[in-house]
Protein backbone atom coordinates (compact mmCIF):
# COMPACT_ATOMS: atom_id res chain seq x y z
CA UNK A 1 -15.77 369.33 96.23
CA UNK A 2 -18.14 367.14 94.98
CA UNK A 3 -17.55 363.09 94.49
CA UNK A 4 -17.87 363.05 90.97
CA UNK A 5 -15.64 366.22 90.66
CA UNK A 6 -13.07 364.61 92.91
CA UNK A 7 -12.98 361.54 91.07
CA UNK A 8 -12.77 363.48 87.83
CA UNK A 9 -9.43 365.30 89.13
CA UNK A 10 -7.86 361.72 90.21
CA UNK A 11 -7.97 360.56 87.04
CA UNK A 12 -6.18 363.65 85.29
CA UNK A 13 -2.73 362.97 84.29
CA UNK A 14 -0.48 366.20 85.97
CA UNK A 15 3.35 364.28 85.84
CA UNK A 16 5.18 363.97 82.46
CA UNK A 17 6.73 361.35 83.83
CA UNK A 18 4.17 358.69 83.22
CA UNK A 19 4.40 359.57 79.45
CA UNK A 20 6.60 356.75 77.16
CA UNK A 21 9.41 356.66 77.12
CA UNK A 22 9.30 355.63 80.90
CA UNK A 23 13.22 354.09 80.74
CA UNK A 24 14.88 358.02 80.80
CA UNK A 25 17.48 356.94 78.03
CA UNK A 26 18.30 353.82 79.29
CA UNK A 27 16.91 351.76 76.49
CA UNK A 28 18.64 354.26 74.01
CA UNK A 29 22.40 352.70 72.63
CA UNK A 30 23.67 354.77 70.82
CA UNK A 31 27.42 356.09 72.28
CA UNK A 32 26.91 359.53 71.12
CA UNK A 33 23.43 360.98 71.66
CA UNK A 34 23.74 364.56 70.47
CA UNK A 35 21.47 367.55 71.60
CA UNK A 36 19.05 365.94 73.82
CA UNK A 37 15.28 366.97 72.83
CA UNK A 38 12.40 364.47 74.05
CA UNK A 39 8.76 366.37 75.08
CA UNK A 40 7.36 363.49 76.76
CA UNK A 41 3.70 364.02 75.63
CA UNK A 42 4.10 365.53 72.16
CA UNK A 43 7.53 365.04 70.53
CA UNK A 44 9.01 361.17 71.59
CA UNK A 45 10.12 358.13 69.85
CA UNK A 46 9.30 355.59 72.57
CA UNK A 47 9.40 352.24 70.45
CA UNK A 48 12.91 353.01 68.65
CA UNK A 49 16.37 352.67 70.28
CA UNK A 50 19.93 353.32 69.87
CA UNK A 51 21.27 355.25 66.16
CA UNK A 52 19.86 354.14 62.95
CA UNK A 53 23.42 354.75 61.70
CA UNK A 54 25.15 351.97 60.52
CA UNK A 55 24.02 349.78 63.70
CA UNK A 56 26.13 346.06 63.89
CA UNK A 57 23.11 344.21 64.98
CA UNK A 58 19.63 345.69 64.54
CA UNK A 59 16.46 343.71 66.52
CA UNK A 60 12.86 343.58 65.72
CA UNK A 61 11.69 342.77 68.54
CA UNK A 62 7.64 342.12 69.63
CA UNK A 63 6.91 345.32 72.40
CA UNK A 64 5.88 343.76 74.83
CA UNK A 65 8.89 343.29 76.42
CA UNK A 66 10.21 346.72 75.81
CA UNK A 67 11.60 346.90 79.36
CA UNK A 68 13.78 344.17 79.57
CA UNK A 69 15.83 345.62 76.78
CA UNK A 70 18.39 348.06 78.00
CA UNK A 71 19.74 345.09 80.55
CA UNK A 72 19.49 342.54 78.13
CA UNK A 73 21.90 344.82 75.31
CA UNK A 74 24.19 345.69 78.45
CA UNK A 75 24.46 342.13 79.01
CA UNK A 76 24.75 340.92 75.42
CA UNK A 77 27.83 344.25 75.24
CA UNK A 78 29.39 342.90 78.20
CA UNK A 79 29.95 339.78 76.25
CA UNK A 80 30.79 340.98 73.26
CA UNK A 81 32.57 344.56 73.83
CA UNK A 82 32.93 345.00 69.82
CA UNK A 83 29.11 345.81 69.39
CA UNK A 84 29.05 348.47 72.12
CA UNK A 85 27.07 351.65 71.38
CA UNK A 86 25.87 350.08 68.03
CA UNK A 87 22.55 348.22 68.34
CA UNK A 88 19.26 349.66 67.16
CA UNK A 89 16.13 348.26 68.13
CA UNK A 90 12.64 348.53 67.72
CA UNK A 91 9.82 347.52 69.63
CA UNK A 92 6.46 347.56 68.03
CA UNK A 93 3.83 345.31 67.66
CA UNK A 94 5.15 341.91 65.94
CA UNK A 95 2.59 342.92 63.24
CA UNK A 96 3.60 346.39 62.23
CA UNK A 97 7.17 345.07 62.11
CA UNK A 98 6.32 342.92 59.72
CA UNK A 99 4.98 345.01 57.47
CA UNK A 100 8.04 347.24 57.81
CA UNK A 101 10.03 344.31 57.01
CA UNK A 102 8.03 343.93 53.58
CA UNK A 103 8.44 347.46 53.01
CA UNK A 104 12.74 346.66 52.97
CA UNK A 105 12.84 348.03 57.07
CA UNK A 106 11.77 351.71 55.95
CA UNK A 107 9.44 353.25 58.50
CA UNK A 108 7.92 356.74 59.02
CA UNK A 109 6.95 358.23 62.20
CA UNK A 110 5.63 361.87 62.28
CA UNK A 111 7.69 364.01 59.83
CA UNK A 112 10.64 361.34 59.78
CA UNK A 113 11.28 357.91 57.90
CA UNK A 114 14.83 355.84 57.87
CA UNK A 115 15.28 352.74 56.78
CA UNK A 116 17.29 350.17 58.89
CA UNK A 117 17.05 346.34 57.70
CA UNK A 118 16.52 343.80 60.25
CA UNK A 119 18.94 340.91 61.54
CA UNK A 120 16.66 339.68 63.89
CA UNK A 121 12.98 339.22 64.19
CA UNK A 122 11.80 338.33 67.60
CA UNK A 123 8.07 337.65 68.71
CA UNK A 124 5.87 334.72 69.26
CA UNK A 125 7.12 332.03 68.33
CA UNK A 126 3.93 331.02 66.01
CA UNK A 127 4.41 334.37 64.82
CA UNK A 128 7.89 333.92 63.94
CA UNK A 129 7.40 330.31 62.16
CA UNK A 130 4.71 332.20 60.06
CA UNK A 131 7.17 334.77 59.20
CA UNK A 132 9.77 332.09 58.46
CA UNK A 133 6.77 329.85 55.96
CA UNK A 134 6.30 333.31 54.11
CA UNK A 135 9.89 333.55 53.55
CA UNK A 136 10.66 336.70 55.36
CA UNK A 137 13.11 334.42 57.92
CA UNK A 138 15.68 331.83 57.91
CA UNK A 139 15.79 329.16 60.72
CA UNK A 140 16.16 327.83 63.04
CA UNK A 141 13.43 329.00 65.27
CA UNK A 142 14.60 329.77 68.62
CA UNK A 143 12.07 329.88 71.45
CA UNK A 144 14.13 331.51 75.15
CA UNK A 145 10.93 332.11 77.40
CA UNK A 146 7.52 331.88 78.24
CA UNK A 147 4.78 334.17 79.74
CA UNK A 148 0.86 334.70 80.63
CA UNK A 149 -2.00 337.02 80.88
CA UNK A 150 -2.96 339.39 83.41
CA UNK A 151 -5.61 342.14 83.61
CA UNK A 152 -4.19 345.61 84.28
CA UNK A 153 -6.15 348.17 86.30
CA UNK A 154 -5.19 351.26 88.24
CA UNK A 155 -3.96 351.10 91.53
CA UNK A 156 -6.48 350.23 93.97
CA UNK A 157 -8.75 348.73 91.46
CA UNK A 158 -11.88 351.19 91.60
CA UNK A 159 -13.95 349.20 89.25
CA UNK A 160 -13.25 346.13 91.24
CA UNK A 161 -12.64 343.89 88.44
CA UNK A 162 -12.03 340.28 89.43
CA UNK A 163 -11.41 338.36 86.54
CA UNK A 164 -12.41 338.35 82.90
CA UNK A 165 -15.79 337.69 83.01
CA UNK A 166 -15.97 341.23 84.73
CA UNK A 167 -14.51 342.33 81.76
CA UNK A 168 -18.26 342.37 79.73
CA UNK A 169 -19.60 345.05 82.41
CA UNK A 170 -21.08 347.38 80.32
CA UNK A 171 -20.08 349.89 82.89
CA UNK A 172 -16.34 348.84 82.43
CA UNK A 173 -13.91 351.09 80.08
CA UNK A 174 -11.57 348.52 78.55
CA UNK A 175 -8.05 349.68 76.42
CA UNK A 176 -7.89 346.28 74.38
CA UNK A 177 -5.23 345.22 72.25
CA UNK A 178 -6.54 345.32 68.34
CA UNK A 179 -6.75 342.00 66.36
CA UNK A 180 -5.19 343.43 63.12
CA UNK A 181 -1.96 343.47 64.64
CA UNK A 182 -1.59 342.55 67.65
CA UNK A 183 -0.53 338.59 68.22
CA UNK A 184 -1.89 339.34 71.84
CA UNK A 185 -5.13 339.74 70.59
CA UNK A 186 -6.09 336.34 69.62
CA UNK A 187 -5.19 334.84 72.63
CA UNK A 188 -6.68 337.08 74.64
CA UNK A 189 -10.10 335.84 72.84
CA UNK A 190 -9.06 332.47 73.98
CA UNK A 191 -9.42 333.28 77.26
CA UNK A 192 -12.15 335.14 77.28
CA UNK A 193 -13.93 332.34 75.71
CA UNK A 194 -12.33 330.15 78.47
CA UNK A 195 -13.81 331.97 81.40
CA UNK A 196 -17.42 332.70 79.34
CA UNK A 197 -17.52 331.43 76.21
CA UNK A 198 -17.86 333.17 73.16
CA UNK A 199 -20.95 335.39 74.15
CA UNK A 200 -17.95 336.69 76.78
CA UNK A 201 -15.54 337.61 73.98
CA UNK A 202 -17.84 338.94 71.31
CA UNK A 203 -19.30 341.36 74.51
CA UNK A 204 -15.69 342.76 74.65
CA UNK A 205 -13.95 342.52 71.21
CA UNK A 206 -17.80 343.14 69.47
CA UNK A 207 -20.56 345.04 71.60
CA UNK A 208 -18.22 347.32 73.88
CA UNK A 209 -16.05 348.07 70.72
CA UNK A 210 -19.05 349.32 68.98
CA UNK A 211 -20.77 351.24 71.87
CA UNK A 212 -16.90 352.48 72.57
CA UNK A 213 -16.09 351.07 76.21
CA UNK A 214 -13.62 349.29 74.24
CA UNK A 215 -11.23 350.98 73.14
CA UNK A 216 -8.82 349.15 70.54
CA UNK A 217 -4.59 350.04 70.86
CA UNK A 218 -2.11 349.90 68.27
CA UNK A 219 0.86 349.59 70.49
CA UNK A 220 -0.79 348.08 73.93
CA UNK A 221 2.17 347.95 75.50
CA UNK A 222 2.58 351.69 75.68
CA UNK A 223 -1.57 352.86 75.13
CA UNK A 224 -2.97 350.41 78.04
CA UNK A 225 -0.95 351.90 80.44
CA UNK A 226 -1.07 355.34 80.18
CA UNK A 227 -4.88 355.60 79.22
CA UNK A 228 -5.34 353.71 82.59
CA UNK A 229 -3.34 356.52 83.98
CA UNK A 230 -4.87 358.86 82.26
CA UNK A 231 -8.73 357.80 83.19
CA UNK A 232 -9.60 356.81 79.83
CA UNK A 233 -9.63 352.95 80.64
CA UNK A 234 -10.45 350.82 83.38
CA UNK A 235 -8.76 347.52 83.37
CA UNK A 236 -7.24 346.03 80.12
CA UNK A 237 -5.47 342.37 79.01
CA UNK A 238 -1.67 342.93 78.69
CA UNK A 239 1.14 340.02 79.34
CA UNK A 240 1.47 339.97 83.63
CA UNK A 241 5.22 341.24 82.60
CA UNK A 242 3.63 344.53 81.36
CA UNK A 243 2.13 344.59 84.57
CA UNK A 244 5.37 343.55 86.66
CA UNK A 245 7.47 346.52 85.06
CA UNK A 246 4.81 349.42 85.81
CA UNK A 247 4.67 348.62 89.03
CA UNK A 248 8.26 348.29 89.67
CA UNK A 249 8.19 351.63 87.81
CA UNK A 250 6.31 353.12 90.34
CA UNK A 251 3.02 354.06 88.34
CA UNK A 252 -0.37 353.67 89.92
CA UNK A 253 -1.10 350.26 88.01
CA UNK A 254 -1.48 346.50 89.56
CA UNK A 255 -2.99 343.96 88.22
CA UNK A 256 -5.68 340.83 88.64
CA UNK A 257 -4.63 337.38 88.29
CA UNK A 258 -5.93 335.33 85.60
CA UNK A 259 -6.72 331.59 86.62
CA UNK A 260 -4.54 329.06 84.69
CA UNK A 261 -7.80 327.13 83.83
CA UNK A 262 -8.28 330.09 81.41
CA UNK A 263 -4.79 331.57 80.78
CA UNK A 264 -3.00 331.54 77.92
CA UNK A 265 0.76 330.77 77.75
CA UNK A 266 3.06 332.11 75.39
CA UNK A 267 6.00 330.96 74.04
CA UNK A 268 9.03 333.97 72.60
CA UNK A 269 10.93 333.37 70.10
CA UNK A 270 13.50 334.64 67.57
CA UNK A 271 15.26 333.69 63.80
CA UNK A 272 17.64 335.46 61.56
CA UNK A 273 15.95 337.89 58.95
CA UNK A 274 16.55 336.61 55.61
CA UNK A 275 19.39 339.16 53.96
CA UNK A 276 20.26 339.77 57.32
CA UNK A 277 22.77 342.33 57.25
CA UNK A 278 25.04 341.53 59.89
CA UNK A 279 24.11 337.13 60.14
CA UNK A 280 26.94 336.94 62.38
CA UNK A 281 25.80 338.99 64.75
CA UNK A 282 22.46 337.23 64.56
CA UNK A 283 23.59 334.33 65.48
CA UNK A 284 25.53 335.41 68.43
CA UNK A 285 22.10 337.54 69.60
CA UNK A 286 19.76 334.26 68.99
CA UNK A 287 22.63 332.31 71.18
CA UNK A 288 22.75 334.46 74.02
CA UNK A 289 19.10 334.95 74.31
CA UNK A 290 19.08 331.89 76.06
CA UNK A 291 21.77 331.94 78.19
CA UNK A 292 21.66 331.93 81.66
CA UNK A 293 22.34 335.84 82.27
CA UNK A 294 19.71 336.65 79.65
CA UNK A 295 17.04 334.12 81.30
CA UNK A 296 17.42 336.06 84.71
CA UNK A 297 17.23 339.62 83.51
CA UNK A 298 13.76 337.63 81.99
CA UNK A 299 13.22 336.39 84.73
CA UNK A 300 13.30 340.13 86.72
CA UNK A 301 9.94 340.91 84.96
CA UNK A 302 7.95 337.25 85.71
CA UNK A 303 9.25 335.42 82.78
CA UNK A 304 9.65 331.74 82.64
CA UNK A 305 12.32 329.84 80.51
CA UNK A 306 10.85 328.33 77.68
CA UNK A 307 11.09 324.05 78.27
CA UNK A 308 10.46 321.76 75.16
CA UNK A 309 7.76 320.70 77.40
CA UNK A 310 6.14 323.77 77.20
CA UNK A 311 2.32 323.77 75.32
């Protein structure tokens, strides 16, 4: 078989497996889960969790850290045995949620919309103090932990990308996370600019999204990923947590270390949705966030705790 033939066939996606949702139920908490019907590639609700039916605490929470969920609501149960098989969550982009939050939490996906308020908003926390200035939150702000970029390619890294200056290769196929929505976004043009100025990020965000080996995500956290899998993408900037959880996953992914001298940290944090339905419960979710048994399931994935020290 030819080179280009075999290369072709590597990059074909054959396993449903690597389709979201990549958890197998885990991350969903609702006690009874009825007939049972996910199609991995065509029919799956990846980003929502647990029964829209009269949940006791209900998080809208940023998706990039998706995987740390289903331990972190075990945990949060363990402590508090009376919310048990009633938390719904969501995990889109901190952007999209807000604009479901502004539509009074109704969403439609496919064929289906419900409408479940939130109690919490969770995201960055510049994102969250915007959301709390427009009047969408109540404080206080609560930051809990920190994390930093990485560059996700397959396993093996074929196009040997070695930082993000190799990221304006025209050769390069990059799954980028869009601007519109994505908080991600904006510091990823900070470090692009970091490592080669701003002729470096308007090659990436500007020329390769116009000659389309840029290819811009509305949910990164689940798109990057699988188009890597799937061929479609070379290498593209996630949070090194994305990158932590698909290998421990076992999918052909690893990543490339950014240098701090052009990283960018960020800093997560949460506050109570304004008309929060269940304000109790908010409170007790915004408390244990930072305790020490949330912090290490965090910490499982690469994440720091957040210090006041931290810039």
């Amino acid at each position: 078989m030819p080179a280009a033939a075999q290369s072709q066939d590597a990059n074909k996606v054959t396993d449903l497996g690597v389709y979201p949702p990549w958890q197998e139920g885990q991350n969903n908490d609702a006690a009874k889960r009825g007939f049972e019907f996910t199609i991995a590639d065509a029919d799956n609700l990846a980003d929502f969790h647990g029964s829209p039916q009269d949940p006791l605490l209900s998080l809208y929470v940023g998706g990039n850290y998706f995987f740390a969920m289903a331990p972190l609501v075990a945990a949060f149960e363990q402590r508090y045995p009376e919310y048990k098989g009633r938390l719904y969550w969501e995990t889109i982009p901190p952007g999209l949620l807000v604009r479901q939050m502004k539509m009074g939490g109704t969403i439609t996906v496919g064929n289906m919309t419900w409408t479940v308020k939130p109690d919490v908003y969770l995201a960055g926390k510049n994102a969250v103090q915007k959301q709390m200035d427009d009047g969408l939150l109540v404080g206080p702000v609560v930051p809990y932990v920190t994390n930093t970029l990485a560059i996700m390619v397959p396993k093996g890294n074929p196009a040997k990308v070695t930082g993000l200056a190799s990221l304006g290769n025209a050769g390069i196929k990059l799954a980028m996370p869009n601007p519109e929505f994505e908080g991600i976004a904006r510091q990823i043009s900070s470090a692009l600019e970091a490592a080669g100025g701003k002729p470096l990020a308007d090659k990436v965000y500007k020329a390769k999204v116009a000659d389309g080996t840029s290819i811009l995500t509305h949910i990164h956290h689940r798109q990057t990923p699988l188009w890597i899998m799937q061929g479609k993408a070379q290498a593209g900037v996630t949070w090194q947590s994305e990158v932590a959880f698909q290998m421990q996953a076992g999918h052909p992914i690893e990543g490339v270390e950014i240098p701090a001298a052009q990283n960018q940290t960020a800093i997560y944090a949460g506050a109570m949705a304004k008309d929060a339905p269940h304000p109790e419960a908010a409170k007790r979710w915004l408390e244990f966030i930072r305790s020490p048994e949330a912090l290490a399931i965090f910490g499982r994935y690469g994440f720091k705790p957040y210090q006041e020290t931290t810039r």
